[in-house]
PDB file of N, CA and C in Angstrom:
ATOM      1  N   UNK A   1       1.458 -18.806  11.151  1.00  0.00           N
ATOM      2  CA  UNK A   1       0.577 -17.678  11.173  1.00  0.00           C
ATOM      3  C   UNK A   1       1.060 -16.676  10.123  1.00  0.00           C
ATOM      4  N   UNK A   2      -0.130 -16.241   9.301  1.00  0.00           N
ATOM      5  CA  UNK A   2       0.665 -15.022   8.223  1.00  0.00           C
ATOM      6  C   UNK A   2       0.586 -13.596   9.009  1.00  0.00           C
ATOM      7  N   UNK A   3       0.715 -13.566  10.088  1.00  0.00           N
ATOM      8  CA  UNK A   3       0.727 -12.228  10.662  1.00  0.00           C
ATOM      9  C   UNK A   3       2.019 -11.576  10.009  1.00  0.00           C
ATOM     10  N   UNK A   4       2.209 -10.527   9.790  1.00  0.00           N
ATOM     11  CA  UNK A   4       3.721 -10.219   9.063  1.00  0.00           C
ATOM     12  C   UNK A   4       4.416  -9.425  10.179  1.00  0.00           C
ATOM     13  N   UNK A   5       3.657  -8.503  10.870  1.00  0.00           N
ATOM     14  CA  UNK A   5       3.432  -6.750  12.029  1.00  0.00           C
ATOM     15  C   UNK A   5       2.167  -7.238  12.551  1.00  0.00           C
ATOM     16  N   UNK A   6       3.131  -6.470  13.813  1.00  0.00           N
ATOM     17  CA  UNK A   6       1.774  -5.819  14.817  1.00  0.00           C
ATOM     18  C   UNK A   6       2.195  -4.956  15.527  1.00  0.00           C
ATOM     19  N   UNK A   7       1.451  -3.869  15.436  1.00  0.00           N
ATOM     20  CA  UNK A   7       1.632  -2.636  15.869  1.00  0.00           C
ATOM     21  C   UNK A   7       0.401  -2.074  17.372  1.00  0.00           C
ATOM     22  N   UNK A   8       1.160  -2.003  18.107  1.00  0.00           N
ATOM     23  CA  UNK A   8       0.107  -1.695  19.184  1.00  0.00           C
ATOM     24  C   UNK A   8       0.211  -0.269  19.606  1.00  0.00           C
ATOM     25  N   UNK A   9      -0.726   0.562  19.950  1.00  0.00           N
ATOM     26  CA  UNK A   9      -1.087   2.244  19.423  1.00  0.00           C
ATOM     27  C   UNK A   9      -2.145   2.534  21.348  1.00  0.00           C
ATOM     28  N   UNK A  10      -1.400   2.329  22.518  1.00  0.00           N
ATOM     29  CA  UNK A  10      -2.634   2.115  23.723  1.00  0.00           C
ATOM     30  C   UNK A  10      -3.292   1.083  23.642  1.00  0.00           C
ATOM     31  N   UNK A  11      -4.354   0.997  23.348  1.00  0.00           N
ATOM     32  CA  UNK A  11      -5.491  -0.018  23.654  1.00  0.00           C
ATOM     33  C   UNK A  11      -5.893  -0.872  22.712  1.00  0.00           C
ATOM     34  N   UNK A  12      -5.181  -0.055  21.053  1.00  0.00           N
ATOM     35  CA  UNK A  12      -5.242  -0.676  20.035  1.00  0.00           C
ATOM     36  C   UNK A  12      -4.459  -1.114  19.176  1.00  0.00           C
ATOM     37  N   UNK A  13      -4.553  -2.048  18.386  1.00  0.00           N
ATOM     38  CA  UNK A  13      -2.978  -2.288  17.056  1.00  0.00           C
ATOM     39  C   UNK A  13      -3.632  -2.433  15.589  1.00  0.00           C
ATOM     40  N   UNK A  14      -3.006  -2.559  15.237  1.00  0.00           N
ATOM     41  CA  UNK A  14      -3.085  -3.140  13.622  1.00  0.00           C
ATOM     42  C   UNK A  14      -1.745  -3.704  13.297  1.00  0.00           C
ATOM     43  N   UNK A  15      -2.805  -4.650  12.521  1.00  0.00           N
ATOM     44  CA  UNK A  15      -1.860  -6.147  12.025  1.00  0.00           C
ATOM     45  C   UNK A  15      -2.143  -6.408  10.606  1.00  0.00           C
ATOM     46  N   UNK A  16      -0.530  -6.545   9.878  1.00  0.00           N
ATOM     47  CA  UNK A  16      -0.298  -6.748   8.867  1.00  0.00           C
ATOM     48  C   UNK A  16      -0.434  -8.402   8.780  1.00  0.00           C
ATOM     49  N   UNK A  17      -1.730  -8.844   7.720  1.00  0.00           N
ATOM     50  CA  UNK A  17      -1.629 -10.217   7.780  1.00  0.00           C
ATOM     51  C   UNK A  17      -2.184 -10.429   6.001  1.00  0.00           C
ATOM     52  N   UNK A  18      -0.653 -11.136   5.751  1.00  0.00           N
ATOM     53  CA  UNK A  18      -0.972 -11.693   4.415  1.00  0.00           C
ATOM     54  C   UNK A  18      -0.757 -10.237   3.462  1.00  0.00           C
ATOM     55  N   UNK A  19      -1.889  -9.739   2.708  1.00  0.00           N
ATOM     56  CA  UNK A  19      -1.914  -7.924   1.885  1.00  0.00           C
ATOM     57  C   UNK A  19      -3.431  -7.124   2.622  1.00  0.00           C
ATOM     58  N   UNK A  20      -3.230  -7.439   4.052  1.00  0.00           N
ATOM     59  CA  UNK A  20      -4.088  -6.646   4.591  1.00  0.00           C
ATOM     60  C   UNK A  20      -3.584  -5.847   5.844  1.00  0.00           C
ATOM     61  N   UNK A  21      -3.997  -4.906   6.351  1.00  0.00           N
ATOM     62  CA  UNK A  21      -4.212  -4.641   7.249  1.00  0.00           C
ATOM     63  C   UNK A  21      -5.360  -4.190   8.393  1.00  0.00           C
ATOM     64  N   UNK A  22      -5.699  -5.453   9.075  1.00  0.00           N
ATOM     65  CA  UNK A  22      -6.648  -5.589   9.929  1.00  0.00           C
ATOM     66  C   UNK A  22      -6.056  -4.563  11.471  1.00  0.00           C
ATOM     67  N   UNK A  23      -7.411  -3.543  11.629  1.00  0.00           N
ATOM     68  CA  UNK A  23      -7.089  -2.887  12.923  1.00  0.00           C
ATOM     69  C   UNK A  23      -8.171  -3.471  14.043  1.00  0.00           C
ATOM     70  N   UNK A  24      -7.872  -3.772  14.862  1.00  0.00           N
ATOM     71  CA  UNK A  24      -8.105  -4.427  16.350  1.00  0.00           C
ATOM     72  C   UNK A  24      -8.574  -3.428  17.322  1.00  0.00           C
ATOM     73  N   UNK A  25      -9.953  -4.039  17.457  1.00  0.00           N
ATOM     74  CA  UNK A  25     -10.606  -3.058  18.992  1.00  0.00           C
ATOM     75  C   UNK A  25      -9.712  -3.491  20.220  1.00  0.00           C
ATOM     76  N   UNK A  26     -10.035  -2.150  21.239  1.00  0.00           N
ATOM     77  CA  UNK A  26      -9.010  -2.802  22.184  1.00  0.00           C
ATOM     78  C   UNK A  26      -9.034  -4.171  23.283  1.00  0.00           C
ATOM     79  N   UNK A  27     -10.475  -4.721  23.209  1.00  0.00           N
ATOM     80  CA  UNK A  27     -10.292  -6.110  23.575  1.00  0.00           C
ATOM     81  C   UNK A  27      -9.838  -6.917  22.554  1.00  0.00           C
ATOM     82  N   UNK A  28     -10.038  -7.326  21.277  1.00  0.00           N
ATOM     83  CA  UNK A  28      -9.527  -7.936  19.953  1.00  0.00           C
ATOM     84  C   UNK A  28      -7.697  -8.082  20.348  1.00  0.00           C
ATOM     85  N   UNK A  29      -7.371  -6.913  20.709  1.00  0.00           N
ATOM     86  CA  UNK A  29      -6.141  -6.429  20.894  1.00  0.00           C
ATOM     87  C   UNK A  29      -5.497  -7.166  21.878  1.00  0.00           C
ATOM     88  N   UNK A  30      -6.133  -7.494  23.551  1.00  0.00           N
ATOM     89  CA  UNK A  30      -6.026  -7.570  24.758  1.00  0.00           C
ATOM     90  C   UNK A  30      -5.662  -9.098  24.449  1.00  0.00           C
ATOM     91  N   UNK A  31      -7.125  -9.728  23.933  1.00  0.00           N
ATOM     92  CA  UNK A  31      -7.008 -10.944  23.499  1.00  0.00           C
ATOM     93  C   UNK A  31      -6.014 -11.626  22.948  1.00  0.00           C
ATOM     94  N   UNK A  32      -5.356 -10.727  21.514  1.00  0.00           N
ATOM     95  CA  UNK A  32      -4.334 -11.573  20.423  1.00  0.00           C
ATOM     96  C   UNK A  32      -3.001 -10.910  21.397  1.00  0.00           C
ATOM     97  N   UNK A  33      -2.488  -9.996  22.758  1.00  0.00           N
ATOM     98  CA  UNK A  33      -1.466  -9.766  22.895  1.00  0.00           C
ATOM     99  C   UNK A  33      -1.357 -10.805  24.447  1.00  0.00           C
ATOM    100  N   UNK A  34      -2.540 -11.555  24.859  1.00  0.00           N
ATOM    101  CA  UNK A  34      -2.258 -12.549  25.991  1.00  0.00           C
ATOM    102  C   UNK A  34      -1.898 -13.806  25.727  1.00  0.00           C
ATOM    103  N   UNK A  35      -2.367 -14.077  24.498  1.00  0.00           N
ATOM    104  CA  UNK A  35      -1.675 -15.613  24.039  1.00  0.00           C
ATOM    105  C   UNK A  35      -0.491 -15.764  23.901  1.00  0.00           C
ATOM    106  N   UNK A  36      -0.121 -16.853  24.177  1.00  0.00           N
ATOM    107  CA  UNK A  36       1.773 -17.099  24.104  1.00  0.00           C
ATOM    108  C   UNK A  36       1.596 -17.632  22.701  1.00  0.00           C
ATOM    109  N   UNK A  37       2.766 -16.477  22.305  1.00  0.00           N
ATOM    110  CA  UNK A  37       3.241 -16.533  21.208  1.00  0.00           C
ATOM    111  C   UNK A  37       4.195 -18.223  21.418  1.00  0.00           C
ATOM    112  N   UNK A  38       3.992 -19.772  19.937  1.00  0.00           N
ATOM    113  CA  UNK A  38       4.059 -20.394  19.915  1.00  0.00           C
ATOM    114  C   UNK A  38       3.937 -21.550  20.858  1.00  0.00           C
ATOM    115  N   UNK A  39       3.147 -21.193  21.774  1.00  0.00           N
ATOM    116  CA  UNK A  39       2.648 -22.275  22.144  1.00  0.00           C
ATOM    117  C   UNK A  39       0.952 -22.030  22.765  1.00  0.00           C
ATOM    118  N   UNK A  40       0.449 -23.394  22.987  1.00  0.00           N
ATOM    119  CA  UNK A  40      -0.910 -23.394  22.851  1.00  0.00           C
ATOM    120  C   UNK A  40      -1.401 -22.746  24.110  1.00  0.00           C
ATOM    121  N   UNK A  41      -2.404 -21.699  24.079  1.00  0.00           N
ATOM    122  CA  UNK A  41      -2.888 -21.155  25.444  1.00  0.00           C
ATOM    123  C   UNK A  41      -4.573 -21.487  25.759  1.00  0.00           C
ATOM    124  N   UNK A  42      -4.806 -22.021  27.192  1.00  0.00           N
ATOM    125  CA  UNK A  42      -6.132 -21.935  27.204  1.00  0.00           C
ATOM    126  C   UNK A  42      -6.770 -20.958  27.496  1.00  0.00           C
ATOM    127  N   UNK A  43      -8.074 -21.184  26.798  1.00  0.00           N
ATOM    128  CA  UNK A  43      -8.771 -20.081  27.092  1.00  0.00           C
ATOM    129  C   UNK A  43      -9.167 -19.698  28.315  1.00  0.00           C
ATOM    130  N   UNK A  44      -9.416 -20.485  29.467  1.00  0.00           N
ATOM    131  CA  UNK A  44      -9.879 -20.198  30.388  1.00  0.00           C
ATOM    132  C   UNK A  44      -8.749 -19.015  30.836  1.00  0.00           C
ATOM    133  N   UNK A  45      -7.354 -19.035  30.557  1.00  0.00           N
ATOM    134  CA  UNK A  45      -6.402 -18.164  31.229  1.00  0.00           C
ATOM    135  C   UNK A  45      -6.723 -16.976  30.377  1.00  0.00           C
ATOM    136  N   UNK A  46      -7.010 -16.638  28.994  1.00  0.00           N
ATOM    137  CA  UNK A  46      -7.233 -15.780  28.649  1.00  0.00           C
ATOM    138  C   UNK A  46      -8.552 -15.230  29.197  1.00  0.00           C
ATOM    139  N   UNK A  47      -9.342 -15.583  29.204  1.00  0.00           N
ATOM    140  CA  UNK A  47     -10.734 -14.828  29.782  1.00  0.00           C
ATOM    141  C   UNK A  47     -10.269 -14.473  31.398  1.00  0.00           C
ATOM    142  N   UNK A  48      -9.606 -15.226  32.419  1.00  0.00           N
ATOM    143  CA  UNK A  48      -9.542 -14.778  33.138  1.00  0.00           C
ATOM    144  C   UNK A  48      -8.472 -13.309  33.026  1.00  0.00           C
ATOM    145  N   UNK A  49      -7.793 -13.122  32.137  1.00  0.00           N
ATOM    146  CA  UNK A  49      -6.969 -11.823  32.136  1.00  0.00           C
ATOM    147  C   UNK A  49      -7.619 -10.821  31.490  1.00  0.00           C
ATOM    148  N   UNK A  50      -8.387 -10.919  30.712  1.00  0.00           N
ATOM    149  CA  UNK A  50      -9.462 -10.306  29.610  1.00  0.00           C
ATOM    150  C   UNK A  50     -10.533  -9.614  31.117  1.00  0.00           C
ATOM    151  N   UNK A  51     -11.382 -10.344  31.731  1.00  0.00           N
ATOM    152  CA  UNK A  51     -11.970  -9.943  32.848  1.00  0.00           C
ATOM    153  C   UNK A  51     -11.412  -9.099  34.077  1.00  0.00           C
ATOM    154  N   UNK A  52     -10.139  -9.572  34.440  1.00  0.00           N
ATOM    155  CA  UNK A  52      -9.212  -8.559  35.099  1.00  0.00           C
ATOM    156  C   UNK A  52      -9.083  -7.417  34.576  1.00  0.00           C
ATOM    157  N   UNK A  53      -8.758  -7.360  33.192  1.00  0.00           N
ATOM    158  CA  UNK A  53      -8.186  -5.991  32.657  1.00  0.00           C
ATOM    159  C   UNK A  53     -10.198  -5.312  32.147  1.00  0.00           C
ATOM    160  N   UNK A  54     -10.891  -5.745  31.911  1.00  0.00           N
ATOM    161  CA  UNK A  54     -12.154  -5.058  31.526  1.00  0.00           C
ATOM    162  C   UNK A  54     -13.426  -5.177  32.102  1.00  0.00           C
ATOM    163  N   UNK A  55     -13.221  -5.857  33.267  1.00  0.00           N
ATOM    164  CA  UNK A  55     -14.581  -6.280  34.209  1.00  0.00           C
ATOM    165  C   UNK A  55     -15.556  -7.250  33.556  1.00  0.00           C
ATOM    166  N   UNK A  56     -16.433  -7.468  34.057  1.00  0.00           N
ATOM    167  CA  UNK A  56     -17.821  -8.741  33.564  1.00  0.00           C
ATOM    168  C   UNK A  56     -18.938  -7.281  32.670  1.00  0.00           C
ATOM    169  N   UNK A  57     -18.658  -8.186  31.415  1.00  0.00           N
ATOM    170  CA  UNK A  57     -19.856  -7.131  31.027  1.00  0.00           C
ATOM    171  C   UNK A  57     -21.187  -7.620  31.333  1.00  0.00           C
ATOM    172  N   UNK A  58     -22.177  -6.397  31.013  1.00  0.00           N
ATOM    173  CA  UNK A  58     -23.564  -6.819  31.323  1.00  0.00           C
ATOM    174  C   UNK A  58     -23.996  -7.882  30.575  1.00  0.00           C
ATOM    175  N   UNK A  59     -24.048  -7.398  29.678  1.00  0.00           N
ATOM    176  CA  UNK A  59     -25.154  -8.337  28.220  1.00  0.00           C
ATOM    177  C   UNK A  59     -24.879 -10.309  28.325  1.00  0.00           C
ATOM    178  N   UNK A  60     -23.465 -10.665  28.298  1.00  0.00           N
ATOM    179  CA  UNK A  60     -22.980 -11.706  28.216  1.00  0.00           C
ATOM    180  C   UNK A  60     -21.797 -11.952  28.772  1.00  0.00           C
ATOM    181  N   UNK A  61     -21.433 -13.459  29.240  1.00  0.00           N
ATOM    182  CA  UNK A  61     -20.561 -13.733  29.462  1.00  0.00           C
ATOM    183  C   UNK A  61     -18.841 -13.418  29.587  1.00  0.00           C
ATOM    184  N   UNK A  62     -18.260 -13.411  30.027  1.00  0.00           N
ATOM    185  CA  UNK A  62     -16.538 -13.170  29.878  1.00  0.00           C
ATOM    186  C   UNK A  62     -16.189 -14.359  28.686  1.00  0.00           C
ATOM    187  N   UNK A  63     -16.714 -15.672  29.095  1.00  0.00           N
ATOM    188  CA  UNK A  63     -16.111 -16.578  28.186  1.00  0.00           C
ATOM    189  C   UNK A  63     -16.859 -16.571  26.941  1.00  0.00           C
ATOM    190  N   UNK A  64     -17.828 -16.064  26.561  1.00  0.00           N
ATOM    191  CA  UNK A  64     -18.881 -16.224  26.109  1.00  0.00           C
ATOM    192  C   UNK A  64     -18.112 -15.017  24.546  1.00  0.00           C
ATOM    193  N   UNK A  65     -18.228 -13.431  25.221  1.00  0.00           N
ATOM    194  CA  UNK A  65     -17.154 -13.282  24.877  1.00  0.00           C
ATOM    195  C   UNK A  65     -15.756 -13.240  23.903  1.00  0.00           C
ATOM    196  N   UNK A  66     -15.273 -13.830  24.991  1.00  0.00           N
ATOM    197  CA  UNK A  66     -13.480 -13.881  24.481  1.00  0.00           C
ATOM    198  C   UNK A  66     -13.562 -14.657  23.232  1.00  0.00           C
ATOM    199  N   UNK A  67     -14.648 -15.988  23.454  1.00  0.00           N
ATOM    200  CA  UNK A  67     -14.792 -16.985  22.693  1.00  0.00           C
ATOM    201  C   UNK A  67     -14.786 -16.488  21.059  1.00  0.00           C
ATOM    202  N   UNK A  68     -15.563 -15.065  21.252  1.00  0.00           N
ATOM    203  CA  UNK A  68     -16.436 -14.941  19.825  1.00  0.00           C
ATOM    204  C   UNK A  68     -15.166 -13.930  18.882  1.00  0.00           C
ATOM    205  N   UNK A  69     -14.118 -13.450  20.305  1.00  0.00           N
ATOM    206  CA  UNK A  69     -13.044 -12.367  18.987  1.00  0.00           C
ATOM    207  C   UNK A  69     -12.417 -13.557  19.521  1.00  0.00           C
ATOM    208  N   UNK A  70     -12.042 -14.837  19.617  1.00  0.00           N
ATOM    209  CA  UNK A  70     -10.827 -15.901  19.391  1.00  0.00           C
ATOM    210  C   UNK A  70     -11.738 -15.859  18.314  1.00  0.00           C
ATOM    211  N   UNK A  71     -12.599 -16.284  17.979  1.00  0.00           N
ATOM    212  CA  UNK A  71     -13.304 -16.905  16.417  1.00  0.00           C
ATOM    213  C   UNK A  71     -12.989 -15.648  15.696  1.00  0.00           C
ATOM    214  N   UNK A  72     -12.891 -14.867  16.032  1.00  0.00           N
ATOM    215  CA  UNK A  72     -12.871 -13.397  14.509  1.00  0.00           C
ATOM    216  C   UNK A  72     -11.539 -13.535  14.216  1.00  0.00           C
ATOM    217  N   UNK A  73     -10.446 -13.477  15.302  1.00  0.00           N
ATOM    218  CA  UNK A  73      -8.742 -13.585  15.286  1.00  0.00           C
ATOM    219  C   UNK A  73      -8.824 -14.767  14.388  1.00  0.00           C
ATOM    220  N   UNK A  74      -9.385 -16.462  14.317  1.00  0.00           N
ATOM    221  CA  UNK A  74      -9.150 -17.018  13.436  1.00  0.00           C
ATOM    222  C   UNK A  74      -9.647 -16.844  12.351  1.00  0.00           C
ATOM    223  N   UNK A  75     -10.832 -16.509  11.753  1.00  0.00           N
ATOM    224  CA  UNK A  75     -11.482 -16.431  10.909  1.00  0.00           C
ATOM    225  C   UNK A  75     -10.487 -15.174   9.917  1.00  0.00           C
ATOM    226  N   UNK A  76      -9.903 -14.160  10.654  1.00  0.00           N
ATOM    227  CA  UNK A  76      -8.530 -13.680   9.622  1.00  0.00           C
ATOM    228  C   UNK A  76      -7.050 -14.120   9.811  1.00  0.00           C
ATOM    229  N   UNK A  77      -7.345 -15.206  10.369  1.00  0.00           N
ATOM    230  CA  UNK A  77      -5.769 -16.132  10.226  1.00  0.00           C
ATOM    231  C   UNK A  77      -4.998 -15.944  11.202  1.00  0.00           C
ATOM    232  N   UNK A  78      -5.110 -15.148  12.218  1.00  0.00           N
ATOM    233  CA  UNK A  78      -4.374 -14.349  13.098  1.00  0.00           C
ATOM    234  C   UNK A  78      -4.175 -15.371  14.340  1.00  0.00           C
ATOM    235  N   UNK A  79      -5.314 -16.749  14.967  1.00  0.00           N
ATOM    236  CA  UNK A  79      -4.776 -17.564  15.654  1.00  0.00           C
ATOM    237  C   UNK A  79      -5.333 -18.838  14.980  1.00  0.00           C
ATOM    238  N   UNK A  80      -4.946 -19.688  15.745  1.00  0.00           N
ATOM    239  CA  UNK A  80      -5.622 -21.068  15.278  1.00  0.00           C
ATOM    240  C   UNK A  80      -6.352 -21.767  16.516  1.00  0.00           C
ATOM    241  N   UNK A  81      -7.376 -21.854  16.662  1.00  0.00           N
ATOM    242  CA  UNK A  81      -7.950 -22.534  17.603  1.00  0.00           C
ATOM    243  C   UNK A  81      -8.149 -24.101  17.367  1.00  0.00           C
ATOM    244  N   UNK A  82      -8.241 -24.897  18.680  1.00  0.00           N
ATOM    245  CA  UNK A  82      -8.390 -25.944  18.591  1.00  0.00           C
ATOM    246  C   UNK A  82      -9.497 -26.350  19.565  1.00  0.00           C
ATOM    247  N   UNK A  83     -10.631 -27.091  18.862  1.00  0.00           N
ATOM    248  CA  UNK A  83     -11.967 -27.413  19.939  1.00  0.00           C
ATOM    249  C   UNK A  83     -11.274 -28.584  20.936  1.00  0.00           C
TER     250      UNK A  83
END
């Protein structure tokens, strides 16, 4: 992972990855600080802690969701998902 820092600020962080620094809403945040660091986590355990800590939103899903900032966290390098 090129994460270099991560800085968590309450609800939010910013992360030094690669010559950027990407700042994290505080679910984005919730999300990239429940995964175990080096080893593989499922999602189902993350959505269930994601839902504990922020309730069922209206509009959509919990997994539905978590699913879409795991895809933003990879899409800037920050995790690696596996289907």
């Amino acid at each position: 992972m090129p994460c270099h820092d991560l800085v968590v600020d309450g609800d939010q962080s910013a992360v030094y990855v690669e010559d950027s620094v990407v700042v994290l809403s505080p679910i984005s945040t919730a999300v990239l600080t429940s995964l175990v660091v080096d080893e593989w986590s499922d999602v189902h355990d993350v959505v269930c802690t994601i839902e504990a800590a922020f309730g069922t939103p209206p509009e959509e899903s919990v997994f539905d969701g978590v699913c879409a900032v795991i895809d933003e966290l990879a899409t800037t390098g920050l995790v690696e998902r596996v289907d």
